[in-house]
Protein backbone atom coordinates (compact mmCIF):
# COMPACT_ATOMS: atom_id res chain seq x y z
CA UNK A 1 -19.06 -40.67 48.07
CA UNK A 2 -19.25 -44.06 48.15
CA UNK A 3 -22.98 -45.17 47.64
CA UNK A 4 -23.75 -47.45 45.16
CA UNK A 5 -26.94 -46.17 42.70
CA UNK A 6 -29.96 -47.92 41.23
CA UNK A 7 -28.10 -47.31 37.57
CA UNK A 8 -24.98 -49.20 38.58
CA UNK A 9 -27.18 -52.67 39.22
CA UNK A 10 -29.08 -51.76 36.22
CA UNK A 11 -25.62 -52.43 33.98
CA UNK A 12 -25.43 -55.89 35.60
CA UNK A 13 -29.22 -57.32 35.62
CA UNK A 14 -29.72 -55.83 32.07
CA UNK A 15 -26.51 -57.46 30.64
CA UNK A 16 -26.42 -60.35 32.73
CA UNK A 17 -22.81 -60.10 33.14
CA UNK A 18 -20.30 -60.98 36.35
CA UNK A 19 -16.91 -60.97 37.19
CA UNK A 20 -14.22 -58.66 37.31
CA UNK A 21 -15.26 -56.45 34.41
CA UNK A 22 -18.87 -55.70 36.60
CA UNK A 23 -16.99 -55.51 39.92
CA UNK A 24 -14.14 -52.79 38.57
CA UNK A 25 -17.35 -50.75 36.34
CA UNK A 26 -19.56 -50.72 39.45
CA UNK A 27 -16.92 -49.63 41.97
CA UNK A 28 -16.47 -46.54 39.70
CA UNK A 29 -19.44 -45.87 38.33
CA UNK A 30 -20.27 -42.84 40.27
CA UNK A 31 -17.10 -41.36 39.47
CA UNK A 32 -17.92 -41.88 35.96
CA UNK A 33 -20.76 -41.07 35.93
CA UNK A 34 -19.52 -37.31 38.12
CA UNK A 35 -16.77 -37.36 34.81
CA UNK A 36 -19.54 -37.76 32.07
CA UNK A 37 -21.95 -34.80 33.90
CA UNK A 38 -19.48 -32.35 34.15
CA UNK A 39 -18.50 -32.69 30.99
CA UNK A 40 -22.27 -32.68 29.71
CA UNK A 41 -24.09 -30.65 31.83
CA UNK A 42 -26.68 -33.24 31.09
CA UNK A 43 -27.39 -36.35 33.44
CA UNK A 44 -29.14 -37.78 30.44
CA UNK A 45 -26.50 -37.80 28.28
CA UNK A 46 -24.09 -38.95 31.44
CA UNK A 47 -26.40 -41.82 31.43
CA UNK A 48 -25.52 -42.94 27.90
CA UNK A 49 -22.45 -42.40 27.99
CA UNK A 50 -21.67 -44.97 31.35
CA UNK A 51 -23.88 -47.41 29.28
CA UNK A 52 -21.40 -46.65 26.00
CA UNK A 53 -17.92 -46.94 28.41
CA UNK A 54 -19.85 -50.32 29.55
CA UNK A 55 -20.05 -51.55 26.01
CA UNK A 56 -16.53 -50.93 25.32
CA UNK A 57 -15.48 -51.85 28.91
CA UNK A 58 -16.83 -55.53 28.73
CA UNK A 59 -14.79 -56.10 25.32
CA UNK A 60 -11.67 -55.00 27.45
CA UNK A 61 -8.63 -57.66 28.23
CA UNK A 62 -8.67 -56.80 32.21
CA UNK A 63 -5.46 -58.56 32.01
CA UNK A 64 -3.18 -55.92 29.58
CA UNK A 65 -4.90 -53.08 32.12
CA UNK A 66 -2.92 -51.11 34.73
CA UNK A 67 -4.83 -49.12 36.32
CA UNK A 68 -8.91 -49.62 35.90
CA UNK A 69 -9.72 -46.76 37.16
CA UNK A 70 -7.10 -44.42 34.81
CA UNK A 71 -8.67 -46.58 32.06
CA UNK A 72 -12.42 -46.66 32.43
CA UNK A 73 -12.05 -42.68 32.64
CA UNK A 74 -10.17 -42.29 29.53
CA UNK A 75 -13.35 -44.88 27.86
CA UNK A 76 -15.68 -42.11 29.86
CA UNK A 77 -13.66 -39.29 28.63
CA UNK A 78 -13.84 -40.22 25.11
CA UNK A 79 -17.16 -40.97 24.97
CA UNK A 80 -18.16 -37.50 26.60
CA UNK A 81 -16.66 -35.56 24.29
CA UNK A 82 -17.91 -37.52 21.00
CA UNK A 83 -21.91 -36.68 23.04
CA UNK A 84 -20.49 -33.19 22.94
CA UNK A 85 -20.20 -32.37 19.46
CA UNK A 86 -24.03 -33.43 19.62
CA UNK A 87 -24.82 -31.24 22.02
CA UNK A 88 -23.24 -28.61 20.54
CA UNK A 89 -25.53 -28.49 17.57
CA UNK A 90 -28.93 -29.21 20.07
CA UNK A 91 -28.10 -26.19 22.35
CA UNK A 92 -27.28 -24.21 19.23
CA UNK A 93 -30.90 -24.49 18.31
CA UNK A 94 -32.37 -24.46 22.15
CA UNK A 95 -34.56 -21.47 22.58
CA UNK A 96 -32.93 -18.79 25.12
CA UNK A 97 -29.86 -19.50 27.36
CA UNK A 98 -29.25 -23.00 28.21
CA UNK A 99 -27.84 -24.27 31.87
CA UNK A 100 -26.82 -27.73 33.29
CA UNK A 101 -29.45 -29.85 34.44
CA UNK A 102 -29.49 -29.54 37.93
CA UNK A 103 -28.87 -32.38 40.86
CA UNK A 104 -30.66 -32.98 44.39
CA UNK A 105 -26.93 -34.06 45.49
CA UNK A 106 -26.55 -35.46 49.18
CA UNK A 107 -24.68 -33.11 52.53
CA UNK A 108 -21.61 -34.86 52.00
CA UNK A 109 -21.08 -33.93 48.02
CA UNK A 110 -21.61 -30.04 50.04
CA UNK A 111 -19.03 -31.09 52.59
CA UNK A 112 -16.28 -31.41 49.93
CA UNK A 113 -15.76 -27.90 48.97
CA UNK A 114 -14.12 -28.15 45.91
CA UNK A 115 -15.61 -30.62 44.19
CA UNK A 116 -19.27 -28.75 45.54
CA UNK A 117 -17.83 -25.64 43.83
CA UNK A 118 -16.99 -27.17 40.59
CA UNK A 119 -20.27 -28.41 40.40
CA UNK A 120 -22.58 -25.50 41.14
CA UNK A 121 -24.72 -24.20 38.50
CA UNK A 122 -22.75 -21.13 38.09
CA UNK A 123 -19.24 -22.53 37.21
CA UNK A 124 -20.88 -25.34 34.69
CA UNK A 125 -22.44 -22.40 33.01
CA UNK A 126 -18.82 -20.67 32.82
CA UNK A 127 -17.59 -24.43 31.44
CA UNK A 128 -19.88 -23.75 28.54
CA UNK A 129 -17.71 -21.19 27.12
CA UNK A 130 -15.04 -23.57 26.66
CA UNK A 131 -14.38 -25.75 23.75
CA UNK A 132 -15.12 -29.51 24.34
CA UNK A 133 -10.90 -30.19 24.24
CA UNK A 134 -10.87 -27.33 26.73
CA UNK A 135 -13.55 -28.25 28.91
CA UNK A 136 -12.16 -32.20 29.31
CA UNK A 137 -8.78 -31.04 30.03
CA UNK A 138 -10.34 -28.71 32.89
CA UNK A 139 -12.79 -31.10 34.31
CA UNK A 140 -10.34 -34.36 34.21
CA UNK A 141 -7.35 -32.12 35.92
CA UNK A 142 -8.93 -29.17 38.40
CA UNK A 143 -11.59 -31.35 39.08
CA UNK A 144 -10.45 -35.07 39.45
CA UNK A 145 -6.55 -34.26 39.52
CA UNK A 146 -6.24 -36.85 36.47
CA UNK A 147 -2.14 -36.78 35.02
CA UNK A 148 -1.31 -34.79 32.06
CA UNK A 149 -0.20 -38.28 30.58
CA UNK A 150 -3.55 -40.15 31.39
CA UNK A 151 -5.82 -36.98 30.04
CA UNK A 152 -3.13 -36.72 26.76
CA UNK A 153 -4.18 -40.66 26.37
CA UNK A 154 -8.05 -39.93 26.95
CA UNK A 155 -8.31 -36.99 24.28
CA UNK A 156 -5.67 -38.55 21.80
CA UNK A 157 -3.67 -35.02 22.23
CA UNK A 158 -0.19 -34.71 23.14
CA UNK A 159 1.08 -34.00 26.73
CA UNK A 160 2.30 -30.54 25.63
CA UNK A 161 -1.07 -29.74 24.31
CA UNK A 162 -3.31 -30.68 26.78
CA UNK A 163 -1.02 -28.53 29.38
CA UNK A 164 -1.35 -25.61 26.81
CA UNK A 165 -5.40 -26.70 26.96
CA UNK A 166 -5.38 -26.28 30.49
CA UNK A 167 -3.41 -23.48 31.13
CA UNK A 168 -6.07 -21.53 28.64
CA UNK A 169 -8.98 -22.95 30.21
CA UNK A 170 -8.05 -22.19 33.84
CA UNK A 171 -7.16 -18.43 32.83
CA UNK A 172 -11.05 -18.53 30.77
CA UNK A 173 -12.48 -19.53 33.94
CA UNK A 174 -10.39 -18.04 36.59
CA UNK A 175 -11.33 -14.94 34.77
CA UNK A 176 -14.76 -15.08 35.31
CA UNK A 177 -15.68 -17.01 38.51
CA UNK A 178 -15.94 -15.79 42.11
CA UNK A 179 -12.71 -14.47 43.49
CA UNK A 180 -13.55 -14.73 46.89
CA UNK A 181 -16.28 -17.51 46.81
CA UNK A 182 -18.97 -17.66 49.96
CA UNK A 183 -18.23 -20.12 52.27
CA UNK A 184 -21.11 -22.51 52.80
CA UNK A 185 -22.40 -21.12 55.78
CA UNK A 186 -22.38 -17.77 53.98
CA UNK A 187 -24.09 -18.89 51.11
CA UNK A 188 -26.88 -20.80 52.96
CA UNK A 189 -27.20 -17.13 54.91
CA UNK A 190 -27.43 -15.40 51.86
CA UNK A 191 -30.23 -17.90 50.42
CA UNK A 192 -32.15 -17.67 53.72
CA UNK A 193 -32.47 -13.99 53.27
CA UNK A 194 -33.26 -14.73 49.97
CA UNK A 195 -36.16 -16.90 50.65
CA UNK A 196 -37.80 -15.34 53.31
CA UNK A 197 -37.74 -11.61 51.55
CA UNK A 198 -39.20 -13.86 47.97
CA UNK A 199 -41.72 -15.71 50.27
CA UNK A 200 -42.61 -11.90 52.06
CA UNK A 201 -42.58 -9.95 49.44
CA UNK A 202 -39.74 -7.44 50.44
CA UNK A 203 -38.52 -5.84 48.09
CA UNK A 204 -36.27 -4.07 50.11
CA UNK A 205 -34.89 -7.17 51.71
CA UNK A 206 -34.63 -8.82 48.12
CA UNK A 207 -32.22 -5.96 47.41
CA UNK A 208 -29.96 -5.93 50.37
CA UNK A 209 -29.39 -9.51 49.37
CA UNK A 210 -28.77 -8.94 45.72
CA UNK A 211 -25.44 -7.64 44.49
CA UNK A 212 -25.65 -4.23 42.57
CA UNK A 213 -24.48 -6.21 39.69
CA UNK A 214 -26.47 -9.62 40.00
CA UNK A 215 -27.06 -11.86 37.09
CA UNK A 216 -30.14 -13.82 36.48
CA UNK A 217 -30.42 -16.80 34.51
CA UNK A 218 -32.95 -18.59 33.58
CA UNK A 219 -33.63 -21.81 31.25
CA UNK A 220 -37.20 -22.61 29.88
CA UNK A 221 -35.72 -24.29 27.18
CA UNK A 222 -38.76 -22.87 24.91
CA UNK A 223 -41.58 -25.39 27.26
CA UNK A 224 -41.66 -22.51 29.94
CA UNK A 225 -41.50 -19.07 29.90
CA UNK A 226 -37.99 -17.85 30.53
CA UNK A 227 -35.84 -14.51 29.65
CA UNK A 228 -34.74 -14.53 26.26
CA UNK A 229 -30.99 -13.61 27.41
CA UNK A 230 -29.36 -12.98 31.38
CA UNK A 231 -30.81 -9.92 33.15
CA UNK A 232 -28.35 -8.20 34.67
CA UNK A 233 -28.59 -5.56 37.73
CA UNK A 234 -30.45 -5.65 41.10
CA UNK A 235 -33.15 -3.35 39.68
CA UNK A 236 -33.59 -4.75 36.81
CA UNK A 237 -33.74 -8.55 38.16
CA UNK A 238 -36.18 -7.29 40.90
CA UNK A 239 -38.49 -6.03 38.24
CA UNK A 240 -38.19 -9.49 36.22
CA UNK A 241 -38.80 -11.69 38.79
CA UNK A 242 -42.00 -9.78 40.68
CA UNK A 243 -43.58 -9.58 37.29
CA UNK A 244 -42.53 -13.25 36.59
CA UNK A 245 -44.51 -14.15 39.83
CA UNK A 246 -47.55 -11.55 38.74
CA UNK A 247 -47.70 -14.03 35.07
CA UNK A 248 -47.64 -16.96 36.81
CA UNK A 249 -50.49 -16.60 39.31
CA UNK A 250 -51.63 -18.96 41.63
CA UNK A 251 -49.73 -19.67 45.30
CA UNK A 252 -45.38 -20.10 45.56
CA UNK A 253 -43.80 -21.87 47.98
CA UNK A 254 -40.02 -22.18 47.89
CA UNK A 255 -38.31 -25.47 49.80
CA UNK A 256 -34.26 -24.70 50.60
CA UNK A 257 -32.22 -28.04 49.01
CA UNK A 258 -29.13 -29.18 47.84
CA UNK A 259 -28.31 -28.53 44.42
CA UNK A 260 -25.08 -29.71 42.95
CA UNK A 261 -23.49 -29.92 46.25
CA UNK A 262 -24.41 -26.42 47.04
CA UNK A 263 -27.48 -24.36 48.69
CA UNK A 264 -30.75 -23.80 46.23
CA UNK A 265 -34.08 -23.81 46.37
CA UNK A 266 -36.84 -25.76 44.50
CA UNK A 267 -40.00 -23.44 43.96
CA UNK A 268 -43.67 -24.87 43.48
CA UNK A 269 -46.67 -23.37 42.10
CA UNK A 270 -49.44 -24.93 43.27
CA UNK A 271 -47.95 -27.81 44.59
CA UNK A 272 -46.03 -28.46 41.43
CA UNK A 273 -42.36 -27.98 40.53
CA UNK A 274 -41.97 -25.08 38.51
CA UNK A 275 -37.79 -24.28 38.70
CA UNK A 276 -35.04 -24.84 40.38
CA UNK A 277 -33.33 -21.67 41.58
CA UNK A 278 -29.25 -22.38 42.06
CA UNK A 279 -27.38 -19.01 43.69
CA UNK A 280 -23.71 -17.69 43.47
CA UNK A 281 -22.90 -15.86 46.71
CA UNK A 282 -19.86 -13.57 47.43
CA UNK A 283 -19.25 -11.68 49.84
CA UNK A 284 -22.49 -12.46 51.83
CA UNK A 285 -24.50 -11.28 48.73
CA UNK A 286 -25.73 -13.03 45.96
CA UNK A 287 -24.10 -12.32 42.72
CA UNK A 288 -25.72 -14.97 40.62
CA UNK A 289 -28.86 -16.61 40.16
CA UNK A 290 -29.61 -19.84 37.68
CA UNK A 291 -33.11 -20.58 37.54
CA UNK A 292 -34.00 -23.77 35.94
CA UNK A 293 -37.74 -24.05 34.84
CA UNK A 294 -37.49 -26.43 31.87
CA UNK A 295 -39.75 -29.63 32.81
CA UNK A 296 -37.05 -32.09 30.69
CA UNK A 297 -34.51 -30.84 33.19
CA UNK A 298 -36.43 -31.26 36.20
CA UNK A 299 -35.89 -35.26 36.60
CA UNK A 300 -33.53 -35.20 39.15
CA UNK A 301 -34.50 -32.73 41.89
CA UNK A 302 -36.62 -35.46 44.00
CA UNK A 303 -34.22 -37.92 44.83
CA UNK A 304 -30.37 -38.01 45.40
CA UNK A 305 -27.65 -38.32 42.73
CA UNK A 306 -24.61 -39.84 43.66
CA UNK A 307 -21.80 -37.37 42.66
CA UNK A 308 -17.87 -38.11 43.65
CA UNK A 309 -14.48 -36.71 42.69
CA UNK A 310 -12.46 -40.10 43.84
């Protein structure tokens, strides 16, 4: 995707620079800014990272750089994983499980179906198991088919080591994503049923949707309530969620959108946003689902993010 974003003119009007420098950071910035999220989880933190790679960027000799591209990730990529080993200690103090903040993303981000599947709520959650070397080297090669060379240069780690880095983090995730992921057709099937069995109250047709062994998610972040870990079997998720709905009171609606490239749903309670709810489907039934409910994460659900591999 292509489309230039309200952020990108912000780095020009704010720092009342032109030229080159602007021209090459703008062109990219939405692949940067992609980089910086998947390695975050956080569009927040993305955010301060592009305006850190700008910082550095503007100091740059354009003239002793190659390739502007290979270089403003490596700035991006370096920056990301210093915001990391922040992170690290705020989600190690964040009340219950903690998922990515999720995207209102555009068809087209849906239309390419791997990058749409490395961005979905349910593999970001896997990427939080890696370590921040780990994660980087998985994100800048599966993701944006970076060189081994270019990502050795970004993370200040040898070629040898950042294939030994990948090879570990592939086998981490390969382990424990979808084998046979839904196409999207399938999954928007699967979230139909979904919805109209939530919206109906059948409970029967909630679990002919739901895997045997579902997984549900969820992320209050301490401002909502949310389940203290992942609840884990049809039965059991059933039981959560109707009693979750019983707490909350008042009148749900539930509005099918794009979330991170892939089908989701954004459920109000009177009116208001109350979560996002992101699905994993295989196999025509859904095996995961990543409920978002904290307000802070919430910010981006009402208007497009531009997300792009290229």
């Amino acid at each position: 995707m292509c489309g230039r974003s309200r952020e990108s003119e912000a780095y020009d009007m704010n720092d009342h620079v032109t030229g080159p420098a602007t021209e090459a950071f703008v062109a990219h910035r939405d692949l940067l800014f992609t980089v910086a999220y998947e390695m975050l989880g956080s569009a927040a933190d993305a955010e301060d990272v592009l305006q850190e790679t700008w910082l550095r960027w503007v100091k740059v000799d354009l003239a002793q750089v190659r390739d502007q591209r290979a270089y403003l990730v490596r700035i991006t990529t370096r920056q990301a994983l210093n915001r990391l080993r922040t992170l690290k200690r705020r989600k190690e103090a964040y009340v219950g499980p903690w998922l990515p903040e999720p995207l209102l993303t555009a068809p087209d981000v849906a239309e390419d179906v791997e990058l749409s599947e490395h961005l979905s709520l349910a593999l970001m959650f896997i990427l939080e198991t890696l370590s921040p070397a780990e994660r980087a080297v998985f994100v800048l090669r599966e993701v944006f088919d970076i060189g081994y060379d270019d990502i050795a240069a970004a993370i200040g780690k040898s070629p040898a080591a950042v294939r030994q880095l990948a090879y570990r983090a592939r086998r981490h995730v390969d382990a424990r994503r979808p084998r046979t992921p839904a196409s999207p057709a399938e999954a928007r099937a699967a979230l139909r049923s979904f919805q109209v069995a939530l919206m109906t109250g059948d409970l029967q047709g909630l679990l002919d949707v739901l895997a045997p062994d579902v997984v549900f998610v969820s992320d209050g972040g301490g401002l909502k309530l949310a389940a203290a870990r992942p609840v884990t079997g049809a039965d059991k998720v059933l039981r959560y969620m109707a009693g979750s709905l019983d707490k909350a009171g008042g009148t749900f609606t539930s509005e099918p959108t794009t979330v991170n490239g892939n089908p989701g749903l954004i459920l109000r309670l009177d009116g208001v946003i109350d979560g996002v709810l992101a699905f994993r489907v295989e196999n025509a039934r859904v095996t995961g689902l990543y409920y978002v409910r904290n307000p802070e994460k919430l910010t981006r659900v009402e208007s497009e993010t531009f997300l792009t591999s290229r």
